[in-house]
Protein backbone atom coordinates (compact mmCIF):
# COMPACT_ATOMS: atom_id res chain seq x y z
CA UNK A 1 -135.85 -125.71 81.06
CA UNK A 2 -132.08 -125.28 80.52
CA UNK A 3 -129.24 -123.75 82.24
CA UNK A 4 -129.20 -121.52 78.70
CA UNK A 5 -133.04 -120.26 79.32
CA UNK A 6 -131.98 -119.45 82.59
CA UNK A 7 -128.66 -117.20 81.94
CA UNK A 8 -131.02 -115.73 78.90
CA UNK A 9 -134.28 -114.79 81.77
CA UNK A 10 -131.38 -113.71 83.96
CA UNK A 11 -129.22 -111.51 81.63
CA UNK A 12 -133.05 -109.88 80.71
CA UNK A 13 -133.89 -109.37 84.57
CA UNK A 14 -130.86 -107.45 84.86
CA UNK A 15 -131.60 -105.37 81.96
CA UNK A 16 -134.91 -104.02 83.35
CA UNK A 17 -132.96 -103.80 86.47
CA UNK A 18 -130.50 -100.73 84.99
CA UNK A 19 -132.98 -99.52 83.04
CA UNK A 20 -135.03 -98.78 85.89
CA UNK A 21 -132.37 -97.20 87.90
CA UNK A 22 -130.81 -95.35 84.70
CA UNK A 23 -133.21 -92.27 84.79
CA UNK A 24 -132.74 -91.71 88.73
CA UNK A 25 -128.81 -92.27 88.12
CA UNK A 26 -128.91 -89.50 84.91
CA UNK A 27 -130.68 -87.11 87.31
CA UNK A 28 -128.24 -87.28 90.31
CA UNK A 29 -125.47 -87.15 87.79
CA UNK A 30 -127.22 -84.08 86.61
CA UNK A 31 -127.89 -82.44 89.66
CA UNK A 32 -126.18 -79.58 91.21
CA UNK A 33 -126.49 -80.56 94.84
CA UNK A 34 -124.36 -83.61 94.53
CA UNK A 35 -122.21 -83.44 97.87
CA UNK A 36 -121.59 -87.50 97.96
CA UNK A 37 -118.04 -88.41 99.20
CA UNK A 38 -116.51 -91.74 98.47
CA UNK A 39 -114.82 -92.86 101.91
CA UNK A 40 -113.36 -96.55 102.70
CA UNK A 41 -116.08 -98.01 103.41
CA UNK A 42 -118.57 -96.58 100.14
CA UNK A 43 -115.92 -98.32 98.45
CA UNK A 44 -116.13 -101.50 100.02
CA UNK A 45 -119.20 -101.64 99.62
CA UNK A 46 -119.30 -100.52 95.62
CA UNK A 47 -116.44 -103.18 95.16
CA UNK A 48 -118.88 -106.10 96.98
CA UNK A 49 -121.59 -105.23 95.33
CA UNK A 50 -120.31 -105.06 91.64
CA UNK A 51 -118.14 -107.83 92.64
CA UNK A 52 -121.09 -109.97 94.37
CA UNK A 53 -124.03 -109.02 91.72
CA UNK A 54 -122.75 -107.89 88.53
CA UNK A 55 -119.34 -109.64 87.87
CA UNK A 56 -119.60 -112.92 89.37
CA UNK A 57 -123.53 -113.48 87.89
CA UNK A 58 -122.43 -112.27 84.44
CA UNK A 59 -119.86 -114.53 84.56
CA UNK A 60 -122.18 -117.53 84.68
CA UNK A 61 -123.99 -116.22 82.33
CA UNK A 62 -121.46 -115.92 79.61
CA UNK A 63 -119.07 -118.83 80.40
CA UNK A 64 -120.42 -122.35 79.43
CA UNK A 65 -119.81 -124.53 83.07
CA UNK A 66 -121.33 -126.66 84.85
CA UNK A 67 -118.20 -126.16 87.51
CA UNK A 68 -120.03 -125.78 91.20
CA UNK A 69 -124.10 -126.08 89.48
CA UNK A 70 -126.12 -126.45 92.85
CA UNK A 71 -128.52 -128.23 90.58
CA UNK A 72 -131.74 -126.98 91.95
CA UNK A 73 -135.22 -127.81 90.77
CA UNK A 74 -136.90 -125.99 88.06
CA UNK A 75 -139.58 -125.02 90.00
CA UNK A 76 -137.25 -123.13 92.67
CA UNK A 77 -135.21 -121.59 89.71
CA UNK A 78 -138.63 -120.35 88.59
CA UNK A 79 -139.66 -119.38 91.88
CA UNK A 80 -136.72 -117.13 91.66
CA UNK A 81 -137.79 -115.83 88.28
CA UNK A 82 -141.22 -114.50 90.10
CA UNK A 83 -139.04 -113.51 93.13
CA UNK A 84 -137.06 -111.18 90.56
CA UNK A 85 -139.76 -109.73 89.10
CA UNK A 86 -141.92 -108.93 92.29
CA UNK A 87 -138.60 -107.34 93.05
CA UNK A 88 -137.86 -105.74 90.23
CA UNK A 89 -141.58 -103.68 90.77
CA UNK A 90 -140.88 -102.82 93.83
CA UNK A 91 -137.44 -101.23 92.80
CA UNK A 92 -139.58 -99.12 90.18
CA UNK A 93 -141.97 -97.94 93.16
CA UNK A 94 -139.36 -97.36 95.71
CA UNK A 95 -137.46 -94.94 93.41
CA UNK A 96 -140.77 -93.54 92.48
CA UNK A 97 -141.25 -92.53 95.84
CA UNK A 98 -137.85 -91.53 96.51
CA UNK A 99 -137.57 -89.19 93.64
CA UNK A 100 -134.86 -86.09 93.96
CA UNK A 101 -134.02 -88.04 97.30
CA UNK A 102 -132.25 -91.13 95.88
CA UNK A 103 -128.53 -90.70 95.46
CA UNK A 104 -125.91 -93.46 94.89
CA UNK A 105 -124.35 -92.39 98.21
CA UNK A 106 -124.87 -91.49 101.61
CA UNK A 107 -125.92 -87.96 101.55
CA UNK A 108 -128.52 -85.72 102.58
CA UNK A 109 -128.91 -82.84 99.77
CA UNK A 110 -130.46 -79.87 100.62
CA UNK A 111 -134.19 -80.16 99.11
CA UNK A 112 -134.10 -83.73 101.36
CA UNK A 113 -137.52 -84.80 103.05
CA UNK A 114 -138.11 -87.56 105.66
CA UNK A 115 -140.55 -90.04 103.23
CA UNK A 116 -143.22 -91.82 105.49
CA UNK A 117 -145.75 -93.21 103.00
CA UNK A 118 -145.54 -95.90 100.09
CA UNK A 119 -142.79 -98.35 100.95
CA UNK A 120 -141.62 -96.36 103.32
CA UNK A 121 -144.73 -96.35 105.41
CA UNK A 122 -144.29 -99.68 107.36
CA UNK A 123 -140.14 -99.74 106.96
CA UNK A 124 -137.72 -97.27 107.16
CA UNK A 125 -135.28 -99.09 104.48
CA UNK A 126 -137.43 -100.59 101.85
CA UNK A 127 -134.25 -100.07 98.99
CA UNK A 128 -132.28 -102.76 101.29
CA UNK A 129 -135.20 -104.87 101.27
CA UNK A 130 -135.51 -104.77 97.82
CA UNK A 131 -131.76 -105.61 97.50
CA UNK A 132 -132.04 -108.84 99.69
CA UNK A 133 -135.09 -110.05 97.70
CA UNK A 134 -133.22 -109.69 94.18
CA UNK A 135 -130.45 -111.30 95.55
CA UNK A 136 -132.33 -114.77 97.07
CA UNK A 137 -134.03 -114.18 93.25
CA UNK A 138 -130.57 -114.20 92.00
CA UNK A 139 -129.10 -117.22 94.27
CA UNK A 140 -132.50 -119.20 93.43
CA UNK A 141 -132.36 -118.65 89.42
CA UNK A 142 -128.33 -118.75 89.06
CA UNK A 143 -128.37 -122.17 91.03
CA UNK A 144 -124.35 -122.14 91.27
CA UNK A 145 -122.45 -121.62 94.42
CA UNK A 146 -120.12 -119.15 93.58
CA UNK A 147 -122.53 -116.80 91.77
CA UNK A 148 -125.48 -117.67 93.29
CA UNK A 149 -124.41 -116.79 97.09
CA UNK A 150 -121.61 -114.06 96.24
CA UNK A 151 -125.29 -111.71 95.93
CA UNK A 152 -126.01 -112.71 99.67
CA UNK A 153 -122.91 -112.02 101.19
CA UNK A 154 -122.58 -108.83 99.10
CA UNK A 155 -126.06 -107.82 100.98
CA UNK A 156 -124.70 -108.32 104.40
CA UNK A 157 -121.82 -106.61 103.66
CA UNK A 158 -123.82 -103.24 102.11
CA UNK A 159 -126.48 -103.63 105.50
CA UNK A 160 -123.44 -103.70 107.61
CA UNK A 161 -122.07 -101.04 106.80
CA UNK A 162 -124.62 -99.01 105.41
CA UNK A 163 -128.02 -99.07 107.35
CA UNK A 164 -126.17 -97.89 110.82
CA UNK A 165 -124.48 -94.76 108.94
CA UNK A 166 -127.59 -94.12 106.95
CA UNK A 167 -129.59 -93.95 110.46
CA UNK A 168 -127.33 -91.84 112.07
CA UNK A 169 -126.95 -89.37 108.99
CA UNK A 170 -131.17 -89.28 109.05
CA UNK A 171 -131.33 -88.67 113.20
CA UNK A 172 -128.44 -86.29 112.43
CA UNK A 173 -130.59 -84.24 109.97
CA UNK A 174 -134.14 -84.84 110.43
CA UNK A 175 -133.82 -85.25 114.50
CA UNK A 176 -137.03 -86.37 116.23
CA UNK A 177 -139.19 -86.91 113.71
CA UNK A 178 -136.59 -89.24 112.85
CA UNK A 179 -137.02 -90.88 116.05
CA UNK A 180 -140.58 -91.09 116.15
CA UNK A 181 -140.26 -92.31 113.00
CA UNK A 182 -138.08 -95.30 113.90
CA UNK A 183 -140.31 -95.91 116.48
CA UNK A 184 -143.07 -96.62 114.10
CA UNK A 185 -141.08 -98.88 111.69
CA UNK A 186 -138.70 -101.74 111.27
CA UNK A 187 -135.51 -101.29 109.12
CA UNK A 188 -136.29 -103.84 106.63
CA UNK A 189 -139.15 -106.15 108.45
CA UNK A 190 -142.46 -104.60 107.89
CA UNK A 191 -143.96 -103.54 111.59
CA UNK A 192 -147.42 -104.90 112.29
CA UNK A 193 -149.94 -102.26 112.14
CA UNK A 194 -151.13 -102.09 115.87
């Protein structure tokens, strides 16, 4: 397979990818209990993560280069393919779950309820989970340096800085059951059932 069938499978990937976070983005756009804030740190992480999945991997897929290939084997670029799309399903059933709840930034709205069950029944962050898998899909499929591992480092920085504010914003509103709930669960590393 060519570097061409790959950029082609990858541009699709990504297509399914906004189309299945279009309808949740239209609602929250829509919605009249928006209270999101952009601080410093939403925007770092906006600017990694456009910079990190969007820019850098559309780049390799519109500008003929070979410049930094990684050259990996077709099997592990197509191991990446499956990676994407077993990721890609599991973005479609996390917002499923997630419903009214998902917003583009950390908020709590005022209809917000704790979700145990579905993804969320073994981890408490199954959205950053999904993230990290896309982006080893990405990394795997892309098979250049600079595009391939920009995804992974745009990850760390979003669970960074993220995950830690998200908790505290959840114990802040939801308060023990919160807790308990943490107890129960990993943040991104499904917990054994006992």
């Amino acid at each position: 397979m060519s570097d061409n069938t790959f950029k082609l499978i990858f541009a699709c990937l990504w297509i399914i990818y906004i189309l299945i976070r279009r309808p949740h983005v239209n609602a929250y756009n829509h919605s009249r209990n928006k209270r999101g804030k952009t601080t410093a740190s939403e925007l770092v992480v906006f600017v990694s993560l456009t910079l990190g999945m969007l820019i850098l991997p559309l780049i390799w897929v519109m500008v003929p280069s070979n410049l930094y290939d990684l050259n990996l084997p077709v099997w592990l670029r197509l191991l990446g393919v499956v990676l994407a799309i077993f990721s890609l399903l599991y973005f479609y059933k996390i917002h499923q779950c997630l419903g009214q709840n998902w917003s583009p930034t950390l908020e709590i709205n005022p209809t917000h309820k704790l979700i145990t069950k579905g993804p969320y029944k073994r981890i408490r962050h199954p959205m950053y989970l999904q993230i990290l898998l896309w982006v080893i899909a990405q990394a795997l499929i892309i098979s250049n340096l600079w595009a391939s591992f920009s995804g992974l480092i745009s990850w760390i920085v979003l669970f960074l800085i993220r995950v830690p504010k998200e908790e505290q914003m959840l114990i802040a509103h939801f308060g023990q059951e919160y807790k308990e709930y943490m107890k129960e669960t990993n943040a991104i590393i499904p917990k054994m059932m006992k």
